[in-house]
C-alpha atoms as a PDB file:
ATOM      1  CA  UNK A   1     -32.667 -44.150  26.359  1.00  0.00           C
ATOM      2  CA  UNK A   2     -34.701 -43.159  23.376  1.00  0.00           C
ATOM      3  CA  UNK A   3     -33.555 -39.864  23.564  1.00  0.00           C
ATOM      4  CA  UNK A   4     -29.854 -40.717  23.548  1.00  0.00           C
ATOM      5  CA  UNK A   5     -30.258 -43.087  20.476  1.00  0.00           C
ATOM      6  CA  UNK A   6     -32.082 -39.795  18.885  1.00  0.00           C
ATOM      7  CA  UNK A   7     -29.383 -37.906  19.095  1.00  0.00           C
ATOM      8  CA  UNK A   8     -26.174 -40.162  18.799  1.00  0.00           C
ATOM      9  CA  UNK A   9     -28.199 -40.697  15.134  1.00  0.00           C
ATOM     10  CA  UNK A  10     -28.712 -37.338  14.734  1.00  0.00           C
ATOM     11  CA  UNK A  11     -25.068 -36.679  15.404  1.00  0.00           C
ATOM     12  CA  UNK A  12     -23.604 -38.899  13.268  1.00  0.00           C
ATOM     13  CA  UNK A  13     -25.643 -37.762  10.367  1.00  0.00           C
ATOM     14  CA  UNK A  14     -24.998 -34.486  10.769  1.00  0.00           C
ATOM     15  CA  UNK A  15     -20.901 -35.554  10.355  1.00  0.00           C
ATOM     16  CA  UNK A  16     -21.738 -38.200   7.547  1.00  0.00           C
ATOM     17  CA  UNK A  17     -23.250 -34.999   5.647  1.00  0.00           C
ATOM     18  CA  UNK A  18     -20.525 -32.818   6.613  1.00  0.00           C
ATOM     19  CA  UNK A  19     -18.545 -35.084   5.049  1.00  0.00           C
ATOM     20  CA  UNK A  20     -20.295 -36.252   2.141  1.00  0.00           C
ATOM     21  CA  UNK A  21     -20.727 -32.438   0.770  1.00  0.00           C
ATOM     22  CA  UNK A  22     -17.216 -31.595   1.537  1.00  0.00           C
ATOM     23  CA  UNK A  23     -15.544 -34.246  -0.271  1.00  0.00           C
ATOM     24  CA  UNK A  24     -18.243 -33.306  -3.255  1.00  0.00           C
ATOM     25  CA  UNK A  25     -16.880 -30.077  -3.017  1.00  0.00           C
ATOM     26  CA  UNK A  26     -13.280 -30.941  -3.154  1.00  0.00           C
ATOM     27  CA  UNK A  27     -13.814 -33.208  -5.968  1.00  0.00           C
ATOM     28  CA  UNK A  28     -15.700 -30.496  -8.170  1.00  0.00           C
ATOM     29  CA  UNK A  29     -12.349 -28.384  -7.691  1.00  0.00           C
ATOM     30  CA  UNK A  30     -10.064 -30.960  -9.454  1.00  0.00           C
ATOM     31  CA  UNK A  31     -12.743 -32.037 -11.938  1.00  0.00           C
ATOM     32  CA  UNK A  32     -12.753 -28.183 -12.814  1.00  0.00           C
ATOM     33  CA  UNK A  33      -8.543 -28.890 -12.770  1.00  0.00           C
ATOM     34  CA  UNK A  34      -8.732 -31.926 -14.992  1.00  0.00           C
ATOM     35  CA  UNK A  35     -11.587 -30.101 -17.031  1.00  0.00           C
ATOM     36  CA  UNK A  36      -8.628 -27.665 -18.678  1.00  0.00           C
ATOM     37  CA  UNK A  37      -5.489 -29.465 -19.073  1.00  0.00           C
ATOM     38  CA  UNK A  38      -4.551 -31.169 -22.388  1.00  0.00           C
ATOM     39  CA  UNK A  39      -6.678 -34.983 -23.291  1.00  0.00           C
ATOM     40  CA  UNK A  40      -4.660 -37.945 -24.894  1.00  0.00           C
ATOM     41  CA  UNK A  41      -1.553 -37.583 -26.658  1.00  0.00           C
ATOM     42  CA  UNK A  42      -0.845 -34.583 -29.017  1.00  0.00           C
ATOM     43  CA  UNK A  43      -0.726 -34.296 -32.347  1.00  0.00           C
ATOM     44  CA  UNK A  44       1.939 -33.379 -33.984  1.00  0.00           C
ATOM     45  CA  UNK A  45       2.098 -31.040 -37.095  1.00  0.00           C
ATOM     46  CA  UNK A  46       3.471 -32.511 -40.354  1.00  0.00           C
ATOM     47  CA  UNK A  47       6.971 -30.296 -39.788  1.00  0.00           C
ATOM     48  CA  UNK A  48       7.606 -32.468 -36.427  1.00  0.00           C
ATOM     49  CA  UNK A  49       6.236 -35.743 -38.072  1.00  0.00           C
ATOM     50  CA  UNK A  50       8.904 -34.793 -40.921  1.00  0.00           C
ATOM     51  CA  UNK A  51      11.837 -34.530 -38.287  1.00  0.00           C
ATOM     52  CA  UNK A  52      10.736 -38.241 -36.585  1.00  0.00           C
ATOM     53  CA  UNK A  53      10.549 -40.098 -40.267  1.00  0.00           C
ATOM     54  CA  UNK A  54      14.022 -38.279 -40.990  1.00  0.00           C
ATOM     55  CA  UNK A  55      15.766 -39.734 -38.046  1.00  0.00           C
ATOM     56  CA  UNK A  56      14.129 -43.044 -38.706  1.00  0.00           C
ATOM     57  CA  UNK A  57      15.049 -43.126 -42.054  1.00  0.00           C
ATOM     58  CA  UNK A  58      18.691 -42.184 -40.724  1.00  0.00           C
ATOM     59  CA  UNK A  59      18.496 -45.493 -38.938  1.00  0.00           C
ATOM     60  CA  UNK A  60      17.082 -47.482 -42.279  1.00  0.00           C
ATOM     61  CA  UNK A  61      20.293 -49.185 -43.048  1.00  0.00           C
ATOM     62  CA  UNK A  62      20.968 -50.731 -39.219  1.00  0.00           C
ATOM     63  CA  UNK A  63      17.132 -51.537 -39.161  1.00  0.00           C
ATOM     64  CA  UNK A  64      16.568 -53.265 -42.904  1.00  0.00           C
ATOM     65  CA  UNK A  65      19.656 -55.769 -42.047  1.00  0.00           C
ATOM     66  CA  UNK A  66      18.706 -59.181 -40.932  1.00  0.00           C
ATOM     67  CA  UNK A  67      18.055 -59.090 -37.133  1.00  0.00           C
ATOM     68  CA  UNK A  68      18.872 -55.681 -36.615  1.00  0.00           C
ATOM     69  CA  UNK A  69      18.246 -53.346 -33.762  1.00  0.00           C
ATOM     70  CA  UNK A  70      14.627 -52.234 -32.433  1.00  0.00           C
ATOM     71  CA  UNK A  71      13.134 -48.880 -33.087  1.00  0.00           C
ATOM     72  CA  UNK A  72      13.714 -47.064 -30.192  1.00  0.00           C
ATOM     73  CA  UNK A  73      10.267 -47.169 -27.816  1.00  0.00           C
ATOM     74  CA  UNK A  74      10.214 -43.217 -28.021  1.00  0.00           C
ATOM     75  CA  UNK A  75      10.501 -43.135 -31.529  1.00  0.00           C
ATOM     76  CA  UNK A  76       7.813 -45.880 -31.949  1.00  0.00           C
ATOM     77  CA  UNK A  77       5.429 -44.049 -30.289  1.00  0.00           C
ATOM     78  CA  UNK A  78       5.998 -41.019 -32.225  1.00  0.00           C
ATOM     79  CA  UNK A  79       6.137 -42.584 -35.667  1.00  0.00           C
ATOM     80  CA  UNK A  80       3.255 -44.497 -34.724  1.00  0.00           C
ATOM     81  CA  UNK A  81       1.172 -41.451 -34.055  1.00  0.00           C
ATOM     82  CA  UNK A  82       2.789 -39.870 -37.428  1.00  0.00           C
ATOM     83  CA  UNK A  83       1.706 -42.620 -39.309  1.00  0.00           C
ATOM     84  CA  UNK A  84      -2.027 -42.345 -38.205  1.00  0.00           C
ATOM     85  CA  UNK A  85      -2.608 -39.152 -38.663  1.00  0.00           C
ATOM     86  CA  UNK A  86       0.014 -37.879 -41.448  1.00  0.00           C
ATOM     87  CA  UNK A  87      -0.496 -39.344 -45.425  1.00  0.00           C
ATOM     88  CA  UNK A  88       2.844 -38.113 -46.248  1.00  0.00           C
ATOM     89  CA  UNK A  89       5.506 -39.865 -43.442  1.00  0.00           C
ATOM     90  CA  UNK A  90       2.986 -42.732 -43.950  1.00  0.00           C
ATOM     91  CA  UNK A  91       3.631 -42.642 -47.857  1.00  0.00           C
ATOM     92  CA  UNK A  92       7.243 -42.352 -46.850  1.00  0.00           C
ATOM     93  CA  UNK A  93       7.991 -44.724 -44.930  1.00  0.00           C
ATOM     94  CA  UNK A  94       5.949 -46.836 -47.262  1.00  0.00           C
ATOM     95  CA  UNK A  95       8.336 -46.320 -50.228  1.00  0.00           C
ATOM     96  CA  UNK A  96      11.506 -47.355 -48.020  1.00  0.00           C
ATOM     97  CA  UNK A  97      10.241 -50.519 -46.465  1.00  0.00           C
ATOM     98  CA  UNK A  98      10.193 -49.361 -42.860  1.00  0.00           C
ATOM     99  CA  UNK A  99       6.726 -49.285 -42.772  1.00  0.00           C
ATOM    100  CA  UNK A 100       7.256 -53.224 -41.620  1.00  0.00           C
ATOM    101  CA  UNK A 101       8.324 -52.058 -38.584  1.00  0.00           C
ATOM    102  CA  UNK A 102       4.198 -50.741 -37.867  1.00  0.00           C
ATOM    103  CA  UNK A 103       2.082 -53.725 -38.741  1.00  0.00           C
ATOM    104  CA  UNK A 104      -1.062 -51.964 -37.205  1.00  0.00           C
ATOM    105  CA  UNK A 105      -0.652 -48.603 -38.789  1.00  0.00           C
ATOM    106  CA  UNK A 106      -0.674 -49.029 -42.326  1.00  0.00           C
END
């Protein structure tokens, strides 16, 4: 009886370690995947930041009125990320009043 309890554990093991370096091994393989591929959201240069303030600023008139339309979710995200990391569409939309629509980017 001993011996069969010896070697049902020593079975068993020998799967749970099969098992436990495989699915290391598999997971170093997409860590290596994840390791190369782009982090957060990009940056974009001050040409592209230009082009978003420009289509906002298209939009100024329907946005200033009283209880006009939303900024498009898209275009708030982009803006957004201008604003943080561009001085110029910041100081842009800062001289036309849209920078109201950004509370937590000024």
């Amino acid at each position: 009886m001993r011996a069969y309890v010896l070697g049902s554990m020593m079975l068993w093991s020998a799967f749970f370690l099969v098992w436990y370096f495989l699915t290391l091994y598999t997971a170093s393989g997409e860590l290596e995947k994840m390791q190369f591929g782009p982090s957060g959201a990009p940056v974009m240069s001050a040409a592209g930041c230009a082009v978003e303030v420009a289509a906002l600023l298209a939009m100024s008139d329907e946005l200033l009125k009283a209880g006009g339309p939303e900024v498009p979710a898209e275009l708030r995200t982009t803006i957004e990320g201008c604003i943080s990391f561009d001085a110029v569409s910041r100081d842009t939309l800062a001289k036309t009043q849209l920078i109201r629509f950004f509370p937590g980017k000024r």
